[in-house]
PDB file of N, CA and C in Angstrom:
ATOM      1  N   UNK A   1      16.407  32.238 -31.574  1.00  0.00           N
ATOM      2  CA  UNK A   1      15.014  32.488 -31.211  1.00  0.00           C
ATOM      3  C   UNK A   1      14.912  33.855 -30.531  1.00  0.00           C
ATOM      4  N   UNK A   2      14.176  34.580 -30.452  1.00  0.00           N
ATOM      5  CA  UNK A   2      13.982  35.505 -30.223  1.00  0.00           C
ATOM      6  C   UNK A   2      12.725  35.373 -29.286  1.00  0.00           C
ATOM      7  N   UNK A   3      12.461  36.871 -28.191  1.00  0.00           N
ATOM      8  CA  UNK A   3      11.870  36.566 -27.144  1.00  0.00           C
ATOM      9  C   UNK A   3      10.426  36.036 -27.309  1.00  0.00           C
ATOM     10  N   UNK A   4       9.572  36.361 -28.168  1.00  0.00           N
ATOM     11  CA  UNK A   4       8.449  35.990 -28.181  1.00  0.00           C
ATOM     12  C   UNK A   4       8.206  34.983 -28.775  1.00  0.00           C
ATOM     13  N   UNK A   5       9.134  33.708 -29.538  1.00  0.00           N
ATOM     14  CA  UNK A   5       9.436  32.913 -29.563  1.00  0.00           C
ATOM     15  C   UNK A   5       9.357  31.842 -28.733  1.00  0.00           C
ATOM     16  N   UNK A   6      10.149  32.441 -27.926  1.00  0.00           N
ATOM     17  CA  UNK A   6      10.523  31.635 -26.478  1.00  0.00           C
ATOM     18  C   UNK A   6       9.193  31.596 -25.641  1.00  0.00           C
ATOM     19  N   UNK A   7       9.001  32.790 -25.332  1.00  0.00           N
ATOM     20  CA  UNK A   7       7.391  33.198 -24.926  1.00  0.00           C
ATOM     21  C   UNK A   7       6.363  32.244 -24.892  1.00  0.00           C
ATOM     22  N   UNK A   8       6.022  32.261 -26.448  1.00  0.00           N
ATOM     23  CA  UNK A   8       5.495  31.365 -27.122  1.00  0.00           C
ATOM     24  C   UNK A   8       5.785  29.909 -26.862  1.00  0.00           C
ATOM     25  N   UNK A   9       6.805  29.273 -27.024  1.00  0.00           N
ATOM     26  CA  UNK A   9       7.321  27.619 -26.796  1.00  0.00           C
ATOM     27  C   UNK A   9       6.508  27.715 -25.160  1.00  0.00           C
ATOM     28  N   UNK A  10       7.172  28.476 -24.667  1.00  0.00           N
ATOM     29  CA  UNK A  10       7.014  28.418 -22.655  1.00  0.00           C
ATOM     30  C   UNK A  10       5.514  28.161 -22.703  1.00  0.00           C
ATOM     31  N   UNK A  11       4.546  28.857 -23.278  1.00  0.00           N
ATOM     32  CA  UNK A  11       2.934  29.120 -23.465  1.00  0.00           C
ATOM     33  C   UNK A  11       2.508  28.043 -23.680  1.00  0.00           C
ATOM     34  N   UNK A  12       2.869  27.307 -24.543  1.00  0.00           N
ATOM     35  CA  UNK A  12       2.242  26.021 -25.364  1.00  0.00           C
ATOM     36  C   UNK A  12       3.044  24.838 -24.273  1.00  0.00           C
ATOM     37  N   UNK A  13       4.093  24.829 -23.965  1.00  0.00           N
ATOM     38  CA  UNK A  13       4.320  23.872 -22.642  1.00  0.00           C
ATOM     39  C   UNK A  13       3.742  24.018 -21.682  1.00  0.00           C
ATOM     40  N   UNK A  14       3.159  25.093 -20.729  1.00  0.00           N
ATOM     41  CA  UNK A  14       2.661  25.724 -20.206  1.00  0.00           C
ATOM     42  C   UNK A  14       1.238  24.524 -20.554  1.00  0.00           C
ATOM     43  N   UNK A  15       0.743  24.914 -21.422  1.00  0.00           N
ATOM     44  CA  UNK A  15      -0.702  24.311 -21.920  1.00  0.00           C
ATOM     45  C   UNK A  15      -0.856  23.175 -21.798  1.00  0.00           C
ATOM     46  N   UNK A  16       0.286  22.500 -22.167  1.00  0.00           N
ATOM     47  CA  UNK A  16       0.464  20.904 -22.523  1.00  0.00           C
ATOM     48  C   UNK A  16       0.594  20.154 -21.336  1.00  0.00           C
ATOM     49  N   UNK A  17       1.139  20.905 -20.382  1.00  0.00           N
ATOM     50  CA  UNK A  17       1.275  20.866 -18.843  1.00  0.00           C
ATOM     51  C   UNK A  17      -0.061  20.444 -18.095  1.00  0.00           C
ATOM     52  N   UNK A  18      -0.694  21.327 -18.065  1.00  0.00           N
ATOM     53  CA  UNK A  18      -2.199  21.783 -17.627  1.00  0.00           C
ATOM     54  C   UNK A  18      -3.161  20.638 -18.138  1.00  0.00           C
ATOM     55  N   UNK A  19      -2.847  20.269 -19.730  1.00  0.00           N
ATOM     56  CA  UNK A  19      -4.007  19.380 -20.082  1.00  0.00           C
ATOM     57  C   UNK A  19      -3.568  18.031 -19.325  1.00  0.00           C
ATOM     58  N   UNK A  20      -2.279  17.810 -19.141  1.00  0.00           N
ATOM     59  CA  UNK A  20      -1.973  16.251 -18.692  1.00  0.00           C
ATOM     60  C   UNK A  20      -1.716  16.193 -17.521  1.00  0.00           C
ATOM     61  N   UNK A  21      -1.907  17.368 -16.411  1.00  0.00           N
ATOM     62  CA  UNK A  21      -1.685  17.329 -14.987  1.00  0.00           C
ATOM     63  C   UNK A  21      -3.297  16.474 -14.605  1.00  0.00           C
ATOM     64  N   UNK A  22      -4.512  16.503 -15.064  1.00  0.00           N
ATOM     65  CA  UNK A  22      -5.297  15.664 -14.471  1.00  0.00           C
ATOM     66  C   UNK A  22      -5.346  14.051 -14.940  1.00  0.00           C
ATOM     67  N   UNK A  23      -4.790  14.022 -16.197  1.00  0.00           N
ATOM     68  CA  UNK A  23      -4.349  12.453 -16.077  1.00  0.00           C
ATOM     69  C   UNK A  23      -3.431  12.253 -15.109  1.00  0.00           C
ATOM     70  N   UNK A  24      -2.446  12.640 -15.179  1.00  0.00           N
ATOM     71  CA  UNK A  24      -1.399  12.428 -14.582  1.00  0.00           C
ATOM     72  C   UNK A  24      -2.252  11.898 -12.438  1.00  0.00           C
ATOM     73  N   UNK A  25      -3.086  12.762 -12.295  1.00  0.00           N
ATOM     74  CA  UNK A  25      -3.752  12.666 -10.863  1.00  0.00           C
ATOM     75  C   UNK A  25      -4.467  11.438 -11.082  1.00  0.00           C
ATOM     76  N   UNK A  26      -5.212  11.213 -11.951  1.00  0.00           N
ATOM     77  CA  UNK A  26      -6.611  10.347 -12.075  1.00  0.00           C
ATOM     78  C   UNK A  26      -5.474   8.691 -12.153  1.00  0.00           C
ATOM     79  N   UNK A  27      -4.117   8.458 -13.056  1.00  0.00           N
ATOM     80  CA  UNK A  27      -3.438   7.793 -12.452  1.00  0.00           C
ATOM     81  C   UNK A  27      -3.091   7.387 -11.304  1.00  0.00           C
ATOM     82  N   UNK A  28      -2.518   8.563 -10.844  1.00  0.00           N
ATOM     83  CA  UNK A  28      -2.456   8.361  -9.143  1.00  0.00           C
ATOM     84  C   UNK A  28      -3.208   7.924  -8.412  1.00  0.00           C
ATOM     85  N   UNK A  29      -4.886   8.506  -8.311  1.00  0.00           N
ATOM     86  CA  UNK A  29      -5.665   7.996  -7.499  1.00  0.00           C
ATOM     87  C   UNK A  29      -6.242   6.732  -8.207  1.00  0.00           C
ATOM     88  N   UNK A  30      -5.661   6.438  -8.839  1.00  0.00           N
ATOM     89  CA  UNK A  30      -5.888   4.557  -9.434  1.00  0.00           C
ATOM     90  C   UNK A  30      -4.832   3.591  -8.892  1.00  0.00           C
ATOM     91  N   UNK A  31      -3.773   4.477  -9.131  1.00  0.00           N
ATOM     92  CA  UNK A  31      -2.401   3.117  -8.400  1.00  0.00           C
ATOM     93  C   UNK A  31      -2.720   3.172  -7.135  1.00  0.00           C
ATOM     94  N   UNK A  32      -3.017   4.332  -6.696  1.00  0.00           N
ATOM     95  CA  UNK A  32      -3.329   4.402  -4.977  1.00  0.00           C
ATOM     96  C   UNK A  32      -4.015   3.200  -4.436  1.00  0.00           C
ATOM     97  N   UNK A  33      -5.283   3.087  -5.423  1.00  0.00           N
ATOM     98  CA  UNK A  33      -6.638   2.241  -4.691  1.00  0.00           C
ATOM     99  C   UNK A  33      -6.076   0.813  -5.564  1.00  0.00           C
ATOM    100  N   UNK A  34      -5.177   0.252  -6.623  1.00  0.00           N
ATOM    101  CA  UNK A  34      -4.764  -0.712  -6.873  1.00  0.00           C
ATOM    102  C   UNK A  34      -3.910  -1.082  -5.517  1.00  0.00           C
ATOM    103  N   UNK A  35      -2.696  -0.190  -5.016  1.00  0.00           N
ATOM    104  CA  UNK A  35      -1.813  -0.587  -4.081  1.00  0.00           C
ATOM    105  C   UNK A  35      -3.037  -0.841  -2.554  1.00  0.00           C
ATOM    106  N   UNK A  36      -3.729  -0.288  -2.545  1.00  0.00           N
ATOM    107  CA  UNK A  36      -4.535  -0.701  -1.378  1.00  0.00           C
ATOM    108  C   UNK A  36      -5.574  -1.859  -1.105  1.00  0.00           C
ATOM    109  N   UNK A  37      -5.737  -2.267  -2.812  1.00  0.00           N
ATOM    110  CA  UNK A  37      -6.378  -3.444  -2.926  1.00  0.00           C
ATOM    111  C   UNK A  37      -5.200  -4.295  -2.735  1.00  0.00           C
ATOM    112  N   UNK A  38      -4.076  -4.712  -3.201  1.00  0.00           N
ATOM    113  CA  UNK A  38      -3.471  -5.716  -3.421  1.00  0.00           C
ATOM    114  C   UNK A  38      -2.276  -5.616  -1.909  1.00  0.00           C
ATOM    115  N   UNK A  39      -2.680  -4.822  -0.715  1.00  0.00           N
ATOM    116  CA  UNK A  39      -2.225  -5.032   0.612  1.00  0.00           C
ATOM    117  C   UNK A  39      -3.346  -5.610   0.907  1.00  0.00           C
ATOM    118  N   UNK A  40      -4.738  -5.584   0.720  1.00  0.00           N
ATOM    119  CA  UNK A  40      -5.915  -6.328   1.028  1.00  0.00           C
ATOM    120  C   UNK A  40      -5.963  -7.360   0.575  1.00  0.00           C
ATOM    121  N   UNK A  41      -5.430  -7.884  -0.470  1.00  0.00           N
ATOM    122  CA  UNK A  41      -5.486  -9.406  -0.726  1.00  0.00           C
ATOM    123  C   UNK A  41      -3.957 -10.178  -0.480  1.00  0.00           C
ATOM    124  N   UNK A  42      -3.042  -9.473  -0.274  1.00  0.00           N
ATOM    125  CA  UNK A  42      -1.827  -9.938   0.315  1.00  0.00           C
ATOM    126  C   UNK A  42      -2.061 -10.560   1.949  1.00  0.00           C
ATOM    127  N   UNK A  43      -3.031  -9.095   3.055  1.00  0.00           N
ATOM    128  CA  UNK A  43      -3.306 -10.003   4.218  1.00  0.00           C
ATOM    129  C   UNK A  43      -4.324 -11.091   3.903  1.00  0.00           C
ATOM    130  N   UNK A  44      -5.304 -10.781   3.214  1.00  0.00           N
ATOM    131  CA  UNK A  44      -5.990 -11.816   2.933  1.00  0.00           C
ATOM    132  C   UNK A  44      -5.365 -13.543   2.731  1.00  0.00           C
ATOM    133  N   UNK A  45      -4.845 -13.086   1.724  1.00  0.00           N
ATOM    134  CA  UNK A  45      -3.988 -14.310   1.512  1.00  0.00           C
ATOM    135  C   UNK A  45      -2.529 -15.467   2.514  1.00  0.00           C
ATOM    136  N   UNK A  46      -2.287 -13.998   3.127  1.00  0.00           N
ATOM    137  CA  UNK A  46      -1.948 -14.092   4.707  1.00  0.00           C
ATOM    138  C   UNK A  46      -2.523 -15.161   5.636  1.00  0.00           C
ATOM    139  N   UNK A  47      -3.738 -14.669   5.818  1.00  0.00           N
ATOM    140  CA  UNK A  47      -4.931 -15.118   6.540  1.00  0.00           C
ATOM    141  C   UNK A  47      -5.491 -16.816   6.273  1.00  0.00           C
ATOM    142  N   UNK A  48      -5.092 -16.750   4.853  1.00  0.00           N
ATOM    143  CA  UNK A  48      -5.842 -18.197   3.981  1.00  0.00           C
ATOM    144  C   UNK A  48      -4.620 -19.281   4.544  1.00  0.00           C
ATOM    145  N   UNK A  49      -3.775 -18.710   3.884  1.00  0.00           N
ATOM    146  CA  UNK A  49      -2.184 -19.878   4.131  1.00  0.00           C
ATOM    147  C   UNK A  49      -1.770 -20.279   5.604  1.00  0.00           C
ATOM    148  N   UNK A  50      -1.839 -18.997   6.510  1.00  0.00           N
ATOM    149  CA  UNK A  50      -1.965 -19.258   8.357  1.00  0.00           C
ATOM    150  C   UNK A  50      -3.315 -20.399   8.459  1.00  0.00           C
ATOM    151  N   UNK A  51      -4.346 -20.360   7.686  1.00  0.00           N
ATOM    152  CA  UNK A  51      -6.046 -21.129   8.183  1.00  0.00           C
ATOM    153  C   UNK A  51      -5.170 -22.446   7.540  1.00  0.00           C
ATOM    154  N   UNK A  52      -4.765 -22.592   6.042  1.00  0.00           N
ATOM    155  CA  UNK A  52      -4.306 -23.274   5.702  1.00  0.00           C
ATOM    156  C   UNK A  52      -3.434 -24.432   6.909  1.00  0.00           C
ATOM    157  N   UNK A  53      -2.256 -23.716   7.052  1.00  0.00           N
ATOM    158  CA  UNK A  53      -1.320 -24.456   7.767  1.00  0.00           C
ATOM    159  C   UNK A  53      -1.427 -24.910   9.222  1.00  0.00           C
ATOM    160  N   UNK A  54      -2.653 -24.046   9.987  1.00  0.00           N
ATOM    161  CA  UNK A  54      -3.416 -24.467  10.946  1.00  0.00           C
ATOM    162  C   UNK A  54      -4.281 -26.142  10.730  1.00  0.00           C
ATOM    163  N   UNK A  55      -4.353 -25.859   9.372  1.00  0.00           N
ATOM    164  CA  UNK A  55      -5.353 -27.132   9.299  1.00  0.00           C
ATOM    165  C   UNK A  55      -4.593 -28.600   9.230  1.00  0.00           C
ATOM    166  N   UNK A  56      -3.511 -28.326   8.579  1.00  0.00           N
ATOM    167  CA  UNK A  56      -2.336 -28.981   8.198  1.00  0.00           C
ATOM    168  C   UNK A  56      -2.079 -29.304   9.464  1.00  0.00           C
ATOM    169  N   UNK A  57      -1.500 -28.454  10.026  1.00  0.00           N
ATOM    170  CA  UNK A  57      -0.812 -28.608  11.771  1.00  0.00           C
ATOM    171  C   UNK A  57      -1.953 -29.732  12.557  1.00  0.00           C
ATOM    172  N   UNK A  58      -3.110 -28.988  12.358  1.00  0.00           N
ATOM    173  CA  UNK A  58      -4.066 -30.211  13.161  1.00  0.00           C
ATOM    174  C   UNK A  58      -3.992 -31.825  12.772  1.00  0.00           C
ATOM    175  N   UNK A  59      -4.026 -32.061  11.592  1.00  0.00           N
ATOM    176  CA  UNK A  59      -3.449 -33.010  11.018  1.00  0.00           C
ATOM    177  C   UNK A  59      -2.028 -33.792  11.417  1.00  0.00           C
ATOM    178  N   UNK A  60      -1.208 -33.236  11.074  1.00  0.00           N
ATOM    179  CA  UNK A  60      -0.107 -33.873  11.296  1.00  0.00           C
ATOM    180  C   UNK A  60       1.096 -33.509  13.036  1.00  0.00           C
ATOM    181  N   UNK A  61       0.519 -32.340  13.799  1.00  0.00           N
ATOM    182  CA  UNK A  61       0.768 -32.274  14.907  1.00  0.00           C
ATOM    183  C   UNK A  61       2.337 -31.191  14.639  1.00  0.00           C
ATOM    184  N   UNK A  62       2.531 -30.537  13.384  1.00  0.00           N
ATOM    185  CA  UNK A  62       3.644 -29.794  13.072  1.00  0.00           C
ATOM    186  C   UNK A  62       3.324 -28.432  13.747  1.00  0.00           C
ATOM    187  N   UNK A  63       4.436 -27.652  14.105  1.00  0.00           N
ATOM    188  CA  UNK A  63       3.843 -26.276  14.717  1.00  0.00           C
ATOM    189  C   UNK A  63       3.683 -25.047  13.213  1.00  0.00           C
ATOM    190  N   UNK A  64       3.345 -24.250  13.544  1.00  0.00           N
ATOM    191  CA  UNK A  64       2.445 -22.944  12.506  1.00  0.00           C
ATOM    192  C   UNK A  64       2.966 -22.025  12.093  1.00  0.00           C
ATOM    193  N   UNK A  65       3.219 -21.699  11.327  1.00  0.00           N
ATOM    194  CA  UNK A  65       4.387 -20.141  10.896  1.00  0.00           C
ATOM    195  C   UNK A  65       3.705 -18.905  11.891  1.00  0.00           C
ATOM    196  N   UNK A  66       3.919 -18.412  12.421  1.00  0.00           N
ATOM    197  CA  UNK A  66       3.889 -17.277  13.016  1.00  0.00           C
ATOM    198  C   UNK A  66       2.794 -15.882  12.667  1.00  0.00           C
ATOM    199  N   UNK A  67       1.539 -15.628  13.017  1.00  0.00           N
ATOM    200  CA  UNK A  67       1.214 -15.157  11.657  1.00  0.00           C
ATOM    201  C   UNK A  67       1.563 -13.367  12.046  1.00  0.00           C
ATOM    202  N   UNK A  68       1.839 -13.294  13.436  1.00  0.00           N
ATOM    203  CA  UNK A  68       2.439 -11.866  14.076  1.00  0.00           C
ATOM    204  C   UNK A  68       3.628 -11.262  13.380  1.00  0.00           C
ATOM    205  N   UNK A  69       4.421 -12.603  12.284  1.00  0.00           N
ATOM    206  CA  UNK A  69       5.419 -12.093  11.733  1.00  0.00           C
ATOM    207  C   UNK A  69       5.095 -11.862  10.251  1.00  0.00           C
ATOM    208  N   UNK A  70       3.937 -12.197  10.298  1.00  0.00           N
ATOM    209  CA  UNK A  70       3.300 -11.899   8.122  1.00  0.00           C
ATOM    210  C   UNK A  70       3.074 -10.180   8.772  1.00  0.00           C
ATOM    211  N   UNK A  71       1.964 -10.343   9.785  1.00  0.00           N
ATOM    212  CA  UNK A  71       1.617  -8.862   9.822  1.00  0.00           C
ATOM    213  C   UNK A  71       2.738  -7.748   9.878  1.00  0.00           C
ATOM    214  N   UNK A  72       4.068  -7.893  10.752  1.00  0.00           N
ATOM    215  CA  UNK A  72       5.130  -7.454  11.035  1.00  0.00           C
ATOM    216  C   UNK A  72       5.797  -7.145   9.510  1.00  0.00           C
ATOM    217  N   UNK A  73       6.066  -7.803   8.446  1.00  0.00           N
ATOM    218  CA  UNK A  73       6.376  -8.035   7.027  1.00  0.00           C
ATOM    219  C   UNK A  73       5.517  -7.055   6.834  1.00  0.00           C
ATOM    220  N   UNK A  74       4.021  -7.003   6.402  1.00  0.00           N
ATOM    221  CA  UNK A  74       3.387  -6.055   6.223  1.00  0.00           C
ATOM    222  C   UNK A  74       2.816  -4.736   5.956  1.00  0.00           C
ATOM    223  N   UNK A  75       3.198  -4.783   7.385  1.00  0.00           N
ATOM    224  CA  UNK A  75       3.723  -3.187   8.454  1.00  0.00           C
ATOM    225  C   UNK A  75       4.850  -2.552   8.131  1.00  0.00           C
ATOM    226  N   UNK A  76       5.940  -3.293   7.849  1.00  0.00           N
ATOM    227  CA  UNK A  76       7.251  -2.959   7.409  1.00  0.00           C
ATOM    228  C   UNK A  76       7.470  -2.063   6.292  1.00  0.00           C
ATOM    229  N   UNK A  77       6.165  -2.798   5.514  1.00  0.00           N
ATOM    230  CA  UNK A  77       6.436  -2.965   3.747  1.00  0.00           C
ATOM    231  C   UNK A  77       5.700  -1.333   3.662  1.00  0.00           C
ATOM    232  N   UNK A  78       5.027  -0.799   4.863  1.00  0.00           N
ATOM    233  CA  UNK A  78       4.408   0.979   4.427  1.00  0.00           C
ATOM    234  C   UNK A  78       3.103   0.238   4.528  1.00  0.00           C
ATOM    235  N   UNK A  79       2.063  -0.175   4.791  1.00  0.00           N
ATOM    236  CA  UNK A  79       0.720  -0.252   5.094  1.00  0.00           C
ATOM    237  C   UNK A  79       0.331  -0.630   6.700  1.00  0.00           C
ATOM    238  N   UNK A  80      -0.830  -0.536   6.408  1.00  0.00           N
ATOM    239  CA  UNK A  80      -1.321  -0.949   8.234  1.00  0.00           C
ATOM    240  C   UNK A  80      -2.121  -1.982   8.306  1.00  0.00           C
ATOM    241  N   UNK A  81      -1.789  -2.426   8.842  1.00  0.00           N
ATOM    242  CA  UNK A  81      -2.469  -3.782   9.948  1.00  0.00           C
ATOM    243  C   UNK A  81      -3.677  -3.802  10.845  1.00  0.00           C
ATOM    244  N   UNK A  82      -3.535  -2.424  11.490  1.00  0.00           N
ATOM    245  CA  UNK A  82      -4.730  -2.336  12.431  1.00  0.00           C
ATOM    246  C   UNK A  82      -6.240  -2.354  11.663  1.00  0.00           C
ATOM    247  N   UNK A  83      -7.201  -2.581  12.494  1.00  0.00           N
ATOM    248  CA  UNK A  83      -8.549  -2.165  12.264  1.00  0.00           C
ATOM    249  C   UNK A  83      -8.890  -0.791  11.958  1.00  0.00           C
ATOM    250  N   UNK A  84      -8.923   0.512  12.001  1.00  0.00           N
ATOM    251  CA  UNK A  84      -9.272   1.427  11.531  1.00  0.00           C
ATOM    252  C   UNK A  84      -8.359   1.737  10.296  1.00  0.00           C
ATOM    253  N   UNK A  85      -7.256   1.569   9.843  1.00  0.00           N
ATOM    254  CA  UNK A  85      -6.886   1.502   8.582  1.00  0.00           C
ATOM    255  C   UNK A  85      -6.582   0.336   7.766  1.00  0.00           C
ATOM    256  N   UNK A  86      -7.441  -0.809   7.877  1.00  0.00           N
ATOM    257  CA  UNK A  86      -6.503  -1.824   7.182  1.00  0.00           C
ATOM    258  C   UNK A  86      -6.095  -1.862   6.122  1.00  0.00           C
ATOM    259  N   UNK A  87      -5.175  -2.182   5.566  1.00  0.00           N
ATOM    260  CA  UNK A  87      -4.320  -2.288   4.002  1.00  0.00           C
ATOM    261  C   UNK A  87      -4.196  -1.127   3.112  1.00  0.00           C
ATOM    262  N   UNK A  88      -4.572   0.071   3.925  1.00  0.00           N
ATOM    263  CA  UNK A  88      -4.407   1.175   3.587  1.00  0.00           C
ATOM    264  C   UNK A  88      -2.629   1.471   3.669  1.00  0.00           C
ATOM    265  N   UNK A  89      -2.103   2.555   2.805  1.00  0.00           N
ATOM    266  CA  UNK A  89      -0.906   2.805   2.778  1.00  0.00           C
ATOM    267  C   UNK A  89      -0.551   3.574   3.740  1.00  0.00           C
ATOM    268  N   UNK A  90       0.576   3.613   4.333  1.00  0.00           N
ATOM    269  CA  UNK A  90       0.797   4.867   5.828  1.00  0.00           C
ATOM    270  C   UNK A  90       1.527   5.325   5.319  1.00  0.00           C
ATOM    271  N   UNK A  91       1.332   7.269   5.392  1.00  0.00           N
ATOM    272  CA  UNK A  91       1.710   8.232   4.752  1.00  0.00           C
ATOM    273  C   UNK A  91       3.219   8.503   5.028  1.00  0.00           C
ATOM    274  N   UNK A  92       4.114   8.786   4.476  1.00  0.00           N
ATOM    275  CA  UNK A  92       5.142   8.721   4.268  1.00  0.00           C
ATOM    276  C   UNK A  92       5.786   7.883   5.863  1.00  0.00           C
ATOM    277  N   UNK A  93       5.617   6.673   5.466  1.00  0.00           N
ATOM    278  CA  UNK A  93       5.860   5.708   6.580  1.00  0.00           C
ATOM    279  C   UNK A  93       5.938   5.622   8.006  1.00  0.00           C
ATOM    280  N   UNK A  94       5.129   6.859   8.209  1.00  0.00           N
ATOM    281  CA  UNK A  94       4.915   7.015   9.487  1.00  0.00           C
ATOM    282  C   UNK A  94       4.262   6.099  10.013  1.00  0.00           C
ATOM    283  N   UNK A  95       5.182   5.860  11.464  1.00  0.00           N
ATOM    284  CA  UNK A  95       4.326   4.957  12.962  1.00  0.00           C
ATOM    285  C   UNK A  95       2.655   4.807  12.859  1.00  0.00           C
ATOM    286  N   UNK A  96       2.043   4.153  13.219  1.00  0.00           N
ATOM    287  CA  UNK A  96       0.238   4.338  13.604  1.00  0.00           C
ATOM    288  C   UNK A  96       0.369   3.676  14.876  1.00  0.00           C
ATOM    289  N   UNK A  97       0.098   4.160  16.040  1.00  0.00           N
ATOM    290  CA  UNK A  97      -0.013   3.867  17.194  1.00  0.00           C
ATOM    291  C   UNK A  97      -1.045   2.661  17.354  1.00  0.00           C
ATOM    292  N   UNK A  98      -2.182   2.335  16.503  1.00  0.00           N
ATOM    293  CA  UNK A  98      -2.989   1.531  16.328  1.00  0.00           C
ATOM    294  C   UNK A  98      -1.971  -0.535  16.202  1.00  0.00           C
ATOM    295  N   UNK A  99      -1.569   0.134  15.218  1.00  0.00           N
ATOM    296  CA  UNK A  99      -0.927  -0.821  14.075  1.00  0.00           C
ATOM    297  C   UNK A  99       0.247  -1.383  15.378  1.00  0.00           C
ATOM    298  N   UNK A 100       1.096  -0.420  15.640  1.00  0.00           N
ATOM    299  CA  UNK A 100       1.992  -0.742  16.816  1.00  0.00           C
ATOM    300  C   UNK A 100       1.485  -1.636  17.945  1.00  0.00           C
ATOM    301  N   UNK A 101       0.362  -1.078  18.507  1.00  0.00           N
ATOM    302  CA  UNK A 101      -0.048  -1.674  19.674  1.00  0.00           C
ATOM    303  C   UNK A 101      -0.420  -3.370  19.467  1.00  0.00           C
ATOM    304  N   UNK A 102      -1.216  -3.268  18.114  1.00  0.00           N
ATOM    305  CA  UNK A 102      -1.664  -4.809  17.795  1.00  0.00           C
ATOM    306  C   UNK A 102      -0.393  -5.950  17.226  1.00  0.00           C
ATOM    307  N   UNK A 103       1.085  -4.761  17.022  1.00  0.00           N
ATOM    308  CA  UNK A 103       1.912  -5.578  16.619  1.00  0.00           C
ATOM    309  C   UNK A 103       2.842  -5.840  18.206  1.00  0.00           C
ATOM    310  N   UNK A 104       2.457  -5.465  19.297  1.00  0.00           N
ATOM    311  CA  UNK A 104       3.160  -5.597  20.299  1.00  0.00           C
ATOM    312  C   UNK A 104       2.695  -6.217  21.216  1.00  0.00           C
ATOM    313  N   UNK A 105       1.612  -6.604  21.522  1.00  0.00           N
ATOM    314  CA  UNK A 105       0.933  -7.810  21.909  1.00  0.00           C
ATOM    315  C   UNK A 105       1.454  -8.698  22.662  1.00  0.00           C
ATOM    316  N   UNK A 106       2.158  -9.511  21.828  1.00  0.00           N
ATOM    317  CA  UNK A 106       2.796 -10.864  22.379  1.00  0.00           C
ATOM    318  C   UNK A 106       4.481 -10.196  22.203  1.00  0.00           C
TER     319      UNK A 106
END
């Protein structure tokens, strides 16, 4: 191959690049808001099975799974717990002083 050849190949990758860099984003900001829905229905579901086994417990006088340790699981897993971000993802797994405080509580 010769240089303008090459030129050429680089140009048209170059292009091919460019047209699929905004799919490539419009993906992203879809898995993003999928992964932030499905930490929202994970605590959710959290929430149902703790109401659940509360109800159970009243019933039969058994003690309750813990639910400081679903949120803790949670938290672990890269999302937040607290009220100003809930089930949102935490950016490259950084601490939230929020999230901490409500997990330190008890």
């Amino acid at each position: 191959m010769d240089k303008k050849e090459i030129f050429d190949s680089l140009d048209r990758l170059s292009q091919s690049l460019m047209m699929i860099l905004p799919e490539v984003e419009e993906i992203k900001k879809h898995m993003q808001g999928v992964i932030e829905e499905n930490t929202a229905l994970r605590l959710e579901n959290a929430k149902l099975r703790e109401r659940l086994i509360l109800e159970e417990t009243a019933r039969t006088g058994d003690s309750s799974k813990d639910s400081l340790t679903q949120l803790t699981n949670i938290y672990d897993d890269g999302f937040h717990v607290c009220n100003q971000f809930y089930g949102q993802r935490r950016d490259n797994d950084e601490p939230c002083m929020f999230c901490l405080e409500l997990l330190d509580r008890e």
